[in-house]
N, C-alpha and C. Protein backbone atom coordinates (compact mmCIF):
# COMPACT_ATOMS: atom_id res chain seq x y z
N UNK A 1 -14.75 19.02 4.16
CA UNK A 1 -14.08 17.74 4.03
C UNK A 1 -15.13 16.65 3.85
N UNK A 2 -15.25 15.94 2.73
CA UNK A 2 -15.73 14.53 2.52
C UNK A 2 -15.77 13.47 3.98
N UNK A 3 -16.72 12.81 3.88
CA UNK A 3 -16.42 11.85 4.71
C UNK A 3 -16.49 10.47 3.93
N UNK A 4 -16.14 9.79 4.35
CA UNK A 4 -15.73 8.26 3.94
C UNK A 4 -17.51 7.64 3.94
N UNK A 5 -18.38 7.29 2.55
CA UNK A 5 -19.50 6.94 3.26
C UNK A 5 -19.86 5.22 3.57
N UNK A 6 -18.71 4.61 3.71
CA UNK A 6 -18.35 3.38 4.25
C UNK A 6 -18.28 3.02 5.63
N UNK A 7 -18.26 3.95 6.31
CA UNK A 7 -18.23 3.57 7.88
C UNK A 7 -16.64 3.48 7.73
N UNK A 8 -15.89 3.41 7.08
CA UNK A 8 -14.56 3.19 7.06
C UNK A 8 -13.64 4.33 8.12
N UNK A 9 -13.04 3.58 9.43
CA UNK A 9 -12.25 4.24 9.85
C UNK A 9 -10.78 4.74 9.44
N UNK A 10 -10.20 5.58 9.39
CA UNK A 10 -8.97 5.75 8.74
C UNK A 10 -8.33 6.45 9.44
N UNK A 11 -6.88 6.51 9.38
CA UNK A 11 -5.73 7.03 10.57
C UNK A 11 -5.02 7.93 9.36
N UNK A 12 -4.56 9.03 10.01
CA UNK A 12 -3.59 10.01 8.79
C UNK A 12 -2.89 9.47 8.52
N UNK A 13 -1.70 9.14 7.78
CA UNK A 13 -1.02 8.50 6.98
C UNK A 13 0.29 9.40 7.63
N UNK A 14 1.02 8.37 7.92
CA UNK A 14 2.51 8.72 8.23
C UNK A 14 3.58 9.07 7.21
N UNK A 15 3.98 10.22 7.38
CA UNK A 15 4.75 10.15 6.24
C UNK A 15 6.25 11.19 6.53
N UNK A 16 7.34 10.31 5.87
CA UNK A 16 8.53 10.93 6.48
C UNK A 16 9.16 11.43 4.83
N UNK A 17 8.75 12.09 4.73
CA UNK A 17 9.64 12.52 3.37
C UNK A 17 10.98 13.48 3.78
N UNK A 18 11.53 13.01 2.27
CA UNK A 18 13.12 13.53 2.58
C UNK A 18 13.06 15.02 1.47
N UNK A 19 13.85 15.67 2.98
CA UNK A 19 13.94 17.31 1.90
C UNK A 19 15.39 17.44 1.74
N UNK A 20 16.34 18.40 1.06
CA UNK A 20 17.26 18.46 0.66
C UNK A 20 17.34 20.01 0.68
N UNK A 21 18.88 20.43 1.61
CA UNK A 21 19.23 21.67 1.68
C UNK A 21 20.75 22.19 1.23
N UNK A 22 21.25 22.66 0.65
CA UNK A 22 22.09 23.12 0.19
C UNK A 22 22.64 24.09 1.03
N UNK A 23 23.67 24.12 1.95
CA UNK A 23 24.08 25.46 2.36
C UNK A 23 24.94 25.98 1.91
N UNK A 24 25.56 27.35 2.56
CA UNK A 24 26.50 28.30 2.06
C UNK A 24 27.71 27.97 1.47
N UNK A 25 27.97 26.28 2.45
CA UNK A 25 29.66 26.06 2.16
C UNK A 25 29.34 25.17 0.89
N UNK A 26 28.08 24.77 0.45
CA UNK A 26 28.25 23.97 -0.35
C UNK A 26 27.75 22.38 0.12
N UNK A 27 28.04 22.12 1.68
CA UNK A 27 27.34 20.83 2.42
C UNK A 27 25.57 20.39 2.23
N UNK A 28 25.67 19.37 1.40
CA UNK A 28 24.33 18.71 1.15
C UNK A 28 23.72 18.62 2.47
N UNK A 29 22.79 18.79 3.15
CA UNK A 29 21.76 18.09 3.97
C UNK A 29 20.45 17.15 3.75
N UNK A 30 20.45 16.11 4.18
CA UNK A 30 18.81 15.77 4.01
C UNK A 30 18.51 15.23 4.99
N UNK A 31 17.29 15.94 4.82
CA UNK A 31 16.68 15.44 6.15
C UNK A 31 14.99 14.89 6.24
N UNK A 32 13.97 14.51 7.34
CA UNK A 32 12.98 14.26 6.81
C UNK A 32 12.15 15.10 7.89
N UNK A 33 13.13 16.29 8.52
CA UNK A 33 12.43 17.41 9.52
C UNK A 33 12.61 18.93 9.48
N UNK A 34 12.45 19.35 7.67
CA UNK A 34 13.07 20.48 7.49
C UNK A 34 12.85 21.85 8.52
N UNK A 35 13.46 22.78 8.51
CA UNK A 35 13.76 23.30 9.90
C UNK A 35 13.20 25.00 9.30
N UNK A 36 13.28 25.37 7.65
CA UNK A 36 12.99 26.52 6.68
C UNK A 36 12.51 26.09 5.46
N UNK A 37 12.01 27.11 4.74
CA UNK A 37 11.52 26.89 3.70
C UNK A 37 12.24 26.69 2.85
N UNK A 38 14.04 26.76 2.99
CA UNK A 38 14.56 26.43 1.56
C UNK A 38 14.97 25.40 1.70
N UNK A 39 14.20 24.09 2.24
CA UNK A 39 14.93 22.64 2.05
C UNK A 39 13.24 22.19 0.39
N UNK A 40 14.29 21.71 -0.06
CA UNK A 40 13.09 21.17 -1.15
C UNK A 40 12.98 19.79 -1.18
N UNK A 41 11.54 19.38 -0.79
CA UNK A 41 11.25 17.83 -0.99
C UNK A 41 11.54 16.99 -2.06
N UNK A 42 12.45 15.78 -1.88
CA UNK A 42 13.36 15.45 -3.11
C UNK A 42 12.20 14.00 -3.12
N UNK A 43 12.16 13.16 -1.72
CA UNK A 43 11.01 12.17 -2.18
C UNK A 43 9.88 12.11 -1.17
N UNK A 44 8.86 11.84 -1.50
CA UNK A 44 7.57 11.38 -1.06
C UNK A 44 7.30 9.83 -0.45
N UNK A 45 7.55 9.74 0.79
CA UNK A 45 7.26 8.16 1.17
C UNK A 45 5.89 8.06 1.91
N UNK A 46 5.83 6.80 2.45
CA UNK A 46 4.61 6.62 2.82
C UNK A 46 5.11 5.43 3.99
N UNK A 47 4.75 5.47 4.96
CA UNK A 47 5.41 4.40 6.38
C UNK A 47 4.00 3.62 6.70
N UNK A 48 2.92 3.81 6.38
CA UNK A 48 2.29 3.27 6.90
C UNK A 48 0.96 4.12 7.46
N UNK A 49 0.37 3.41 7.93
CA UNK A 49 -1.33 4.58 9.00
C UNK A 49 -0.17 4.19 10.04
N UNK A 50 -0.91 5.65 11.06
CA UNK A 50 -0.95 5.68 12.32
C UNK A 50 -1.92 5.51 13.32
N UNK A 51 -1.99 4.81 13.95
CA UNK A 51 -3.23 4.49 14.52
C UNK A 51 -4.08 5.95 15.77
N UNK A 52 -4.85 6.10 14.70
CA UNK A 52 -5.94 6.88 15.61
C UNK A 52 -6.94 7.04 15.50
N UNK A 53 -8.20 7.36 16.32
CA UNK A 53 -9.27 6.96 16.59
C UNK A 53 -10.27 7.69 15.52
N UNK A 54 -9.82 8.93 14.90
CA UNK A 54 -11.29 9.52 14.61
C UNK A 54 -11.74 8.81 13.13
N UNK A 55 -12.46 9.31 12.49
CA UNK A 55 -12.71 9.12 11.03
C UNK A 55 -12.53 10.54 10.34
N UNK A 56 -11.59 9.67 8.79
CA UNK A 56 -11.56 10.93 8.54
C UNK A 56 -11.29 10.86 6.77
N UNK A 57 -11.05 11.45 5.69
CA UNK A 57 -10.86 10.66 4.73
C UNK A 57 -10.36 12.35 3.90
N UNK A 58 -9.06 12.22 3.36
CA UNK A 58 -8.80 13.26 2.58
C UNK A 58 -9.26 13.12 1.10
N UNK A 59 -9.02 14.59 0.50
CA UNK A 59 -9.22 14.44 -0.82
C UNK A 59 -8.65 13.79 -2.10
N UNK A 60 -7.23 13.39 -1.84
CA UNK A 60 -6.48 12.89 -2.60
C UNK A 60 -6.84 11.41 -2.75
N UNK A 61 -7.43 10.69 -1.13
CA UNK A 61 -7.89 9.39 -0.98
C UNK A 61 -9.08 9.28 -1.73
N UNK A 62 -9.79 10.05 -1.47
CA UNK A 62 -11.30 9.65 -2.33
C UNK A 62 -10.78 9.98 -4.16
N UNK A 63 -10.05 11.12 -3.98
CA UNK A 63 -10.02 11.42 -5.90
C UNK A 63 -9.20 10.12 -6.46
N UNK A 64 -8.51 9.74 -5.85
CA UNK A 64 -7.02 8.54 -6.18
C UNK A 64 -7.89 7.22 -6.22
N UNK A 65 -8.73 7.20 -5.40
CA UNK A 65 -9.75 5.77 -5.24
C UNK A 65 -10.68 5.86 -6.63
N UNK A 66 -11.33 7.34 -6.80
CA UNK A 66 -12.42 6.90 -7.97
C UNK A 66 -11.53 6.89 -9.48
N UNK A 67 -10.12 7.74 -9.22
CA UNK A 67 -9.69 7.24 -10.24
C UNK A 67 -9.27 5.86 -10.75
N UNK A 68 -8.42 5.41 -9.86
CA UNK A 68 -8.18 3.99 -9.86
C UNK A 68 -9.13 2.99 -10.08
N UNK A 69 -10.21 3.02 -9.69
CA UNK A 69 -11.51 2.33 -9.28
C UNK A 69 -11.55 1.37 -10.70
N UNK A 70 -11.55 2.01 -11.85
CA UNK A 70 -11.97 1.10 -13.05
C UNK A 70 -10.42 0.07 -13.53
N UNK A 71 -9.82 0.48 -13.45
CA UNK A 71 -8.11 -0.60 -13.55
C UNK A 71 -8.58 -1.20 -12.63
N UNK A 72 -8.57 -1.16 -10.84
CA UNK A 72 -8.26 -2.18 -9.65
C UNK A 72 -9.41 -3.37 -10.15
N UNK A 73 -11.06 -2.38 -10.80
CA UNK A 73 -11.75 -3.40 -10.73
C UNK A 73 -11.64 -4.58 -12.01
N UNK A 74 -10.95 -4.17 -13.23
CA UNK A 74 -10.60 -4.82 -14.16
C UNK A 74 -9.36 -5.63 -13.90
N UNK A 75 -8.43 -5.43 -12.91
CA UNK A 75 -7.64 -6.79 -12.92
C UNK A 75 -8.20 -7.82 -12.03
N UNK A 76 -8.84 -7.34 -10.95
CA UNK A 76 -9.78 -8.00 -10.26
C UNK A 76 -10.56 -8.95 -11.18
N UNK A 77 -11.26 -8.47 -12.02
CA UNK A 77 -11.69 -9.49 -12.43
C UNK A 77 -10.88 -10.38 -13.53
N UNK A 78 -9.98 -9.49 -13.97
CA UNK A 78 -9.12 -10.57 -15.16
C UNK A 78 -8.53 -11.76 -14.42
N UNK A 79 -8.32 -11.38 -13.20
CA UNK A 79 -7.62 -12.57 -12.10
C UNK A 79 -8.83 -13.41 -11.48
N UNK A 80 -10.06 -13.38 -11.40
CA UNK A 80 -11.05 -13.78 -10.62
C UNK A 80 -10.93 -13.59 -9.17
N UNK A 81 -10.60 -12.19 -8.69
CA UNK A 81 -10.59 -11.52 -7.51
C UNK A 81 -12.17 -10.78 -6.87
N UNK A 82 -12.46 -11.00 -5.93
CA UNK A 82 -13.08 -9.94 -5.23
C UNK A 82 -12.87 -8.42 -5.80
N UNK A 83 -13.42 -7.25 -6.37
CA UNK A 83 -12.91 -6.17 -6.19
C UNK A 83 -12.62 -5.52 -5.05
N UNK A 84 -13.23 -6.44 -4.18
CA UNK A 84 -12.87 -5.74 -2.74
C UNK A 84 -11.84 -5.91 -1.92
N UNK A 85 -11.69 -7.02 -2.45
CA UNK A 85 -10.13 -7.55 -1.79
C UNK A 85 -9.07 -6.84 -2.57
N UNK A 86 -9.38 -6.52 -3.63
CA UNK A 86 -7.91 -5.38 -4.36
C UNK A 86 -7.83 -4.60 -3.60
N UNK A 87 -9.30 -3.75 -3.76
CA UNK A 87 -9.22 -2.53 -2.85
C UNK A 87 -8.49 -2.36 -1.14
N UNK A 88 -9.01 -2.98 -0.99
CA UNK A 88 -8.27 -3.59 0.48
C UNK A 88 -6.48 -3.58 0.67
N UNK A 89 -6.00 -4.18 -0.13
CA UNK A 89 -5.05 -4.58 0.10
C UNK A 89 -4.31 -3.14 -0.61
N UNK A 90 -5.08 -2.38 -1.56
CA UNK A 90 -4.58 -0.99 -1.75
C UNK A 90 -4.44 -0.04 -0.85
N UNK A 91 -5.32 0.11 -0.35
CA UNK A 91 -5.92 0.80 0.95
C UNK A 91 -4.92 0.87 1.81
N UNK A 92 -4.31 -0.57 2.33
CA UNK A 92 -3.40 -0.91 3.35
C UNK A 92 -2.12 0.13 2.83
N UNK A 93 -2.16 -0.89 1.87
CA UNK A 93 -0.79 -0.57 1.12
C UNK A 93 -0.05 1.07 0.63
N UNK A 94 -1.17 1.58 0.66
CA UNK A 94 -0.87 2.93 -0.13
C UNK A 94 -1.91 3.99 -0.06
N UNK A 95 -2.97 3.57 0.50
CA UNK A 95 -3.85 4.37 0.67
C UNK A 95 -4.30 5.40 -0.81
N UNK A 96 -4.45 4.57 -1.77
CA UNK A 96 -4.10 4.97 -3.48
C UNK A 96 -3.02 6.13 -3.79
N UNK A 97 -2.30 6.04 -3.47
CA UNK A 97 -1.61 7.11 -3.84
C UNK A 97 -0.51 6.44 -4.62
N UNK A 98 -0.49 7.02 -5.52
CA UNK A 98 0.55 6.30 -6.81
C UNK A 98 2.17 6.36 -6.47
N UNK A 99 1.76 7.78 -5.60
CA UNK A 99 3.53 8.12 -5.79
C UNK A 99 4.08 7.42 -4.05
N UNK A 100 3.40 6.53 -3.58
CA UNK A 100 3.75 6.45 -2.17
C UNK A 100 5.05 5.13 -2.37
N UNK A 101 6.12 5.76 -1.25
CA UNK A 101 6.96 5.04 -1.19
C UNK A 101 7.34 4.79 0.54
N UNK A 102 7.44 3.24 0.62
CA UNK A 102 7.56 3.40 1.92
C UNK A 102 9.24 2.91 2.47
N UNK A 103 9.42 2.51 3.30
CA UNK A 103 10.60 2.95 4.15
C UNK A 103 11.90 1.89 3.30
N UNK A 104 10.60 0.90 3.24
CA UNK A 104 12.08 -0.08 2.76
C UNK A 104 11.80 -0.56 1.08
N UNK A 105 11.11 0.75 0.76
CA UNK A 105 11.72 0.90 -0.76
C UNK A 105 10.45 0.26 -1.55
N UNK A 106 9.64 -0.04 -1.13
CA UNK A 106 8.63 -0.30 -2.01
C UNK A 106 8.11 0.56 -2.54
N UNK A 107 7.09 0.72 -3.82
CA UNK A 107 7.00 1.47 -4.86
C UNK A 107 5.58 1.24 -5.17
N UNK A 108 4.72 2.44 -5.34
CA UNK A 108 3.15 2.79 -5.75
C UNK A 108 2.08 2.00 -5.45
N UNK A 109 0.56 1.82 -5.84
CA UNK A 109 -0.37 2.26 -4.98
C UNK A 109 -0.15 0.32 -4.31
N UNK A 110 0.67 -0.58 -4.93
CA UNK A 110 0.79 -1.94 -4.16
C UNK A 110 1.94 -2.10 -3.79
N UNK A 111 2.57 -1.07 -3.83
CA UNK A 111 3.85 -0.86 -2.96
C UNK A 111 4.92 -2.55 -3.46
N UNK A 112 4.96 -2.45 -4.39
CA UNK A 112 6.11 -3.42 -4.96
C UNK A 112 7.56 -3.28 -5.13
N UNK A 113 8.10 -4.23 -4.24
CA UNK A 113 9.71 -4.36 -4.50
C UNK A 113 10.19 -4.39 -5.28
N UNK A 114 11.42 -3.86 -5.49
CA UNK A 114 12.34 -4.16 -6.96
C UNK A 114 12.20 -5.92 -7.03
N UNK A 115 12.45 -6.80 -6.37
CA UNK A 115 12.61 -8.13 -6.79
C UNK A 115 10.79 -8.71 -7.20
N UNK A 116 10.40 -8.27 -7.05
CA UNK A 116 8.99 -8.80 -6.97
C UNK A 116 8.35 -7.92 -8.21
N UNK A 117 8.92 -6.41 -8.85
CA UNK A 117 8.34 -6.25 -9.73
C UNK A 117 9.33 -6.76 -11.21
N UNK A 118 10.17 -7.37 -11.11
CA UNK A 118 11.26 -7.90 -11.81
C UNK A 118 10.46 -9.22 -12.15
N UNK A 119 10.17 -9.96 -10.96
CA UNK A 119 9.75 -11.65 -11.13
C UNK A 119 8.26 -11.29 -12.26
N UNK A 120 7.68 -10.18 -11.46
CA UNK A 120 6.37 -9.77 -12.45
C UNK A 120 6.48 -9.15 -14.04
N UNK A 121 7.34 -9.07 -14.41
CA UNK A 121 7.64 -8.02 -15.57
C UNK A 121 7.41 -6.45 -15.41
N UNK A 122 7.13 -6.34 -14.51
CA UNK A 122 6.82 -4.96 -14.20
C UNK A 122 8.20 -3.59 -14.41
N UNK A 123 8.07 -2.92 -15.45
CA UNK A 123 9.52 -2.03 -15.73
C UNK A 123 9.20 -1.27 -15.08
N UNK A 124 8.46 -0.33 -14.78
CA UNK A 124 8.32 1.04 -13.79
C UNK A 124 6.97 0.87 -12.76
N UNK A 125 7.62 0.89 -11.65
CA UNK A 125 6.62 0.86 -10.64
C UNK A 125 5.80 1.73 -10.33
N UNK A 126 6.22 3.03 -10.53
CA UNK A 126 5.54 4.59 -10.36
C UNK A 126 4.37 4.17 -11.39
N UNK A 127 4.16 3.27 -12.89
CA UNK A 127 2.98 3.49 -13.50
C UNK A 127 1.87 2.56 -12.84
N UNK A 128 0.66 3.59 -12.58
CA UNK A 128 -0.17 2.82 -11.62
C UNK A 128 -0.89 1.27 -12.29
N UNK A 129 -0.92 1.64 -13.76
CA UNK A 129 -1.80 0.27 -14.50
C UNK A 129 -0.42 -0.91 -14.10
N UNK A 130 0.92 -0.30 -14.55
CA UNK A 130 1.98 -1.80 -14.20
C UNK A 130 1.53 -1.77 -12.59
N UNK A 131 1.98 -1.87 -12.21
CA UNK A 131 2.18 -1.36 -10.29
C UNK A 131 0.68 -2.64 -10.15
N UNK A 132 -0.71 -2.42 -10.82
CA UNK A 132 -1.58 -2.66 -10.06
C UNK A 132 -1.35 -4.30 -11.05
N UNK A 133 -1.19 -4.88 -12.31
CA UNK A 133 -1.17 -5.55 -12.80
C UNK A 133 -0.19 -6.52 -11.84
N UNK A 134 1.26 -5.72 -11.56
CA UNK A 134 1.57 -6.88 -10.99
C UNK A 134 1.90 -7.32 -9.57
N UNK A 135 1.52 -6.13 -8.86
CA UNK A 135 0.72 -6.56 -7.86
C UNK A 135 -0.48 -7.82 -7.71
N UNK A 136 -1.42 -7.21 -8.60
CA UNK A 136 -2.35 -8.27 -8.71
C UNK A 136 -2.10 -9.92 -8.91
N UNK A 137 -1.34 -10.04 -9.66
CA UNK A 137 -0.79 -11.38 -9.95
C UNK A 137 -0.02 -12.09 -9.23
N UNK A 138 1.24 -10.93 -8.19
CA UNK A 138 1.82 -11.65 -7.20
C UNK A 138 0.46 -11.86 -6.08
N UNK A 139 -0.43 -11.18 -5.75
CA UNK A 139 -1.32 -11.88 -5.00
C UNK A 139 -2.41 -12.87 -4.80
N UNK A 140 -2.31 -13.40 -6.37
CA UNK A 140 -3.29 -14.45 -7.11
C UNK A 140 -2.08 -15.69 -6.75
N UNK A 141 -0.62 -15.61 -7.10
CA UNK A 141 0.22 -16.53 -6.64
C UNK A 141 0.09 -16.66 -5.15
N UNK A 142 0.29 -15.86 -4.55
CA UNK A 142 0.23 -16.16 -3.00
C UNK A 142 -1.01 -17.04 -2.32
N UNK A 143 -1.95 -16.80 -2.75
CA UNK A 143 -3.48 -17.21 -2.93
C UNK A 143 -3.18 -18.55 -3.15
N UNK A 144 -2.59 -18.84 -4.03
CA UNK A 144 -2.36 -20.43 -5.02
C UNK A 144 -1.69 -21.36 -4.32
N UNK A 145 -0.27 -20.09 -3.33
CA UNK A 145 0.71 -21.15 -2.82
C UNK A 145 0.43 -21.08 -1.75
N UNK A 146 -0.79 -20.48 -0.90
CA UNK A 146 -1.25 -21.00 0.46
C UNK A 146 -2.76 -21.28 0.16
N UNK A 147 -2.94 -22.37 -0.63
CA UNK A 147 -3.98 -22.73 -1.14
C UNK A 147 -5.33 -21.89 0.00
N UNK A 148 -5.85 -20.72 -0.79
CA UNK A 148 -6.90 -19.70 -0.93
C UNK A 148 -6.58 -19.06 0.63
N UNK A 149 -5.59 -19.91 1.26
CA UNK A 149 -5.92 -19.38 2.64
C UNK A 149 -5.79 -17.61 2.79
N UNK A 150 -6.57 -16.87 2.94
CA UNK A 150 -6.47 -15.55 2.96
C UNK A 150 -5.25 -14.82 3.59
N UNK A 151 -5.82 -15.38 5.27
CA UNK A 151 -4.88 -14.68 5.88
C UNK A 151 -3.29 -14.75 5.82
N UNK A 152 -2.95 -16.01 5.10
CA UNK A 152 -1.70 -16.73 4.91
C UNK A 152 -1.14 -15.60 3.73
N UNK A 153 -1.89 -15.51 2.92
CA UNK A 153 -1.67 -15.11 1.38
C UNK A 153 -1.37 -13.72 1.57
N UNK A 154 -2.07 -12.76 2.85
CA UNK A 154 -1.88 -11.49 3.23
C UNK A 154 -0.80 -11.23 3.86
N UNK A 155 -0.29 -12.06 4.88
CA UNK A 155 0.92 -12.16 5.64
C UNK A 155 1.93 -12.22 4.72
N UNK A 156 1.99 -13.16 3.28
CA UNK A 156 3.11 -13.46 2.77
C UNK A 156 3.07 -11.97 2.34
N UNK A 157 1.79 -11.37 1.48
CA UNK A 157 2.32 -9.90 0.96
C UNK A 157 2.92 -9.25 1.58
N UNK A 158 2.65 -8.79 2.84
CA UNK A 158 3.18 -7.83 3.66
C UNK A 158 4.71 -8.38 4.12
N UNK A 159 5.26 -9.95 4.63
CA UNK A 159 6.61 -10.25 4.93
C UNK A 159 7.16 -10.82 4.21
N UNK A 160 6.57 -11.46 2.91
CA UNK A 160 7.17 -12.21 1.66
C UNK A 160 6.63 -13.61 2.80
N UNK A 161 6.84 -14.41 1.15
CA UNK A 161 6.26 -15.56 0.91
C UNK A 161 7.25 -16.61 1.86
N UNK A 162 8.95 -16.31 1.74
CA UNK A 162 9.48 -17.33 2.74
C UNK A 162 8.87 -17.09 4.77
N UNK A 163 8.96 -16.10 4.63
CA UNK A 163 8.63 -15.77 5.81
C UNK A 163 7.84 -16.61 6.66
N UNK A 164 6.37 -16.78 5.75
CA UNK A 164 5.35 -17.28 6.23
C UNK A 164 5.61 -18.53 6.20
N UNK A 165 6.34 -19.23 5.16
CA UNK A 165 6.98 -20.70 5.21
C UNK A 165 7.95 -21.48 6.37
N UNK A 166 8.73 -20.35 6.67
CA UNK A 166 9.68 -20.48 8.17
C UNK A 166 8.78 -20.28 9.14
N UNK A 167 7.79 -19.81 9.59
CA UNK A 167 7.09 -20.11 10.86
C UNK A 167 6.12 -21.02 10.23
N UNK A 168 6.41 -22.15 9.69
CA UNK A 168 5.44 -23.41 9.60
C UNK A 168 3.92 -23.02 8.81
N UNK A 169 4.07 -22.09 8.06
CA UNK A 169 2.44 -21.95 7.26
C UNK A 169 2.02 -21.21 8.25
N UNK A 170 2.26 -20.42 8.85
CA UNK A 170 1.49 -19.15 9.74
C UNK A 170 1.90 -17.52 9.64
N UNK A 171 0.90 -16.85 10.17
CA UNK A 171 1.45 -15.47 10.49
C UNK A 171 2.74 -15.38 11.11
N UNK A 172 3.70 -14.69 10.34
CA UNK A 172 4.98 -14.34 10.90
C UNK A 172 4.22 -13.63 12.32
N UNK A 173 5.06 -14.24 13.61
CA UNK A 173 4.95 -12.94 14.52
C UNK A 173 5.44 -11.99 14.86
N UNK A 174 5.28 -11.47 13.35
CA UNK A 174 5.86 -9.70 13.13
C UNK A 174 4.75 -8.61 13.29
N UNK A 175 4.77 -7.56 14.75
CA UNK A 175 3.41 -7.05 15.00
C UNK A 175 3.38 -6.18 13.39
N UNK A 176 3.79 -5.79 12.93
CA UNK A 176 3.59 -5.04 11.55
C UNK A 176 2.66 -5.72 10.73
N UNK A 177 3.18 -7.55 10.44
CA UNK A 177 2.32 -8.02 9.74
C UNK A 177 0.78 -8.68 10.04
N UNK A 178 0.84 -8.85 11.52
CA UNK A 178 -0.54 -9.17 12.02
C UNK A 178 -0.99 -8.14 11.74
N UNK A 179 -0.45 -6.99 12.43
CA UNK A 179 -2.10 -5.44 11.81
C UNK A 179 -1.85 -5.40 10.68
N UNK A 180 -1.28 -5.84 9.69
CA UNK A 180 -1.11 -5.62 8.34
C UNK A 180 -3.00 -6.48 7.58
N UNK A 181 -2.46 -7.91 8.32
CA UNK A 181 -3.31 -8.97 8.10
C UNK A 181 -4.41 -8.52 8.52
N UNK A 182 -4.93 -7.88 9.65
CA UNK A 182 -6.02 -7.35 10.65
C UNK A 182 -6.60 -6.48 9.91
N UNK A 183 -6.08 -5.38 9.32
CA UNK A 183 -6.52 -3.97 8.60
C UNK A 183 -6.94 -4.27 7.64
N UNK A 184 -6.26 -5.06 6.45
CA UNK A 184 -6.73 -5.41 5.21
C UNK A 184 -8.07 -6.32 5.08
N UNK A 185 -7.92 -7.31 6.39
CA UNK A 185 -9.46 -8.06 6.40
C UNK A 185 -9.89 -6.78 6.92
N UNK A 186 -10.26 -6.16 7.66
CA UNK A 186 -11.07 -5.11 8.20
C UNK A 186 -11.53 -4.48 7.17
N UNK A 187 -10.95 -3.68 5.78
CA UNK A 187 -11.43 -2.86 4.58
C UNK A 187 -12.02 -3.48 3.67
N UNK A 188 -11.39 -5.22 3.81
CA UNK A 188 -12.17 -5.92 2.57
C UNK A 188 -13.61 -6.21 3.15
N UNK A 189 -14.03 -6.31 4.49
CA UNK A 189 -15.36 -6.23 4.84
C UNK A 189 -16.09 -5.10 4.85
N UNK A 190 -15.55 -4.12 5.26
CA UNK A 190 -16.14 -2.74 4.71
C UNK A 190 -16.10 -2.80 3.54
N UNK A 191 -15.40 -3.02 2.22
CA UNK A 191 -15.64 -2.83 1.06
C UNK A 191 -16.68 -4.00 0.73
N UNK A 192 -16.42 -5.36 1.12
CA UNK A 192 -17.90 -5.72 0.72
C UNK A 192 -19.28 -5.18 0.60
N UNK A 193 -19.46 -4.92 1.47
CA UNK A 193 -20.99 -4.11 2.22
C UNK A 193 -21.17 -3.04 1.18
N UNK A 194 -20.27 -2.34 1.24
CA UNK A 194 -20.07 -0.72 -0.48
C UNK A 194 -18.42 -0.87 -0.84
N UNK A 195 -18.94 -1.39 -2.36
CA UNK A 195 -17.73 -1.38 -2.97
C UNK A 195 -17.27 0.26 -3.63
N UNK A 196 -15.88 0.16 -3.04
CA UNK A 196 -15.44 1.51 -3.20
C UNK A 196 -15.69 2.07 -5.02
N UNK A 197 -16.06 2.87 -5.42
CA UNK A 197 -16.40 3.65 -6.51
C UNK A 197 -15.54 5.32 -7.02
């Protein structure tokens, strides 16, 4: 197993996917705790890290990162972004994995909503170049409409933009979105130091 050569700590990735079983009478099941081998995985989500202590870094993370690596760093700069701050907020988001979907329906490696990849032009979220394009741009707006403030601009990604407006220009105090806010500054400083490749 690879190790991460960032110092980067990382938690396994939670993941509740839904399998689908067919029985005798004909009754659909799905579930996300198949019980035999004949339930077949219908989707692939992604909930989030789980927090734990060791370091550790799979293969799909490092192959998904160097693939990605030349798109994240080209909208990065088409937007005048940090590449590290893309990376970061990928990281959080999806841990690169294209096909990650998480609980409440967001979609690939920037995990974009149907309404948010609509406002972006974005037609299919599963393609990682759309997905990262307009991602990128909703987070150059956020940037704009909490003039550069970082942590503001991170909070809105993770709870949307009214959110952060109803608690007066601050972190929602939603514990999801503070470690949301916490983790993503945490990778964009590790990615400063070595930008992911």
């Amino acid at each position: 197993m690879l190790l991460l050569g960032l110092g980067l700590v990382l938690a396994f990735p939670a993941q509740a996917d839904i399998y689908k079983y067919v029985d005798k009478h004909g009754r659909v099941i799905l579930t996300d705790q198949p019980t035999n081998d004949k339930y077949k995985r219908l989707v692939k989500t992604w909930k989030g890290w789980v927090e734990q202590k060791s370091r550790i870094a799979t293969e799909d993370f490092l192959r998904n990162r160097t693939r990605f690596a030349p798109t994240i760093n080209r909208y990065a700069d088409v937007h005048q972004l940090p590449h590290a701050l893309l990376h970061a907020v990928i990281t959080a988001e999806s841990a690169y994995d294209p096909e990650a979907i998480s609980r409440t329906g967001a979609i690939g490696l920037m995990q974009l909503m149907p309404g948010t990849a609509r406002r972006y032009g974005v037609e299919n979220r599963r393609n990682p170049e759309d997905n990262i394009a307009g991602g990128t741009r909703y987070l150059v707006d956020l940037l704009r409409m909490f003039n550069n403030n970082l942590q503001l601009a991170l909070a809105a990604y993770n709870a949307g933009e009214n959110a952060v407006k109803e608690y007066g220009n601050k972190i929602p105090p939603y514990k999801e979105t503070q470690d949301y806010v916490r983790k993503v500054l945490e990778y964009y400083n590790q990615y400063r130091k070595k930008a992911p490749s």
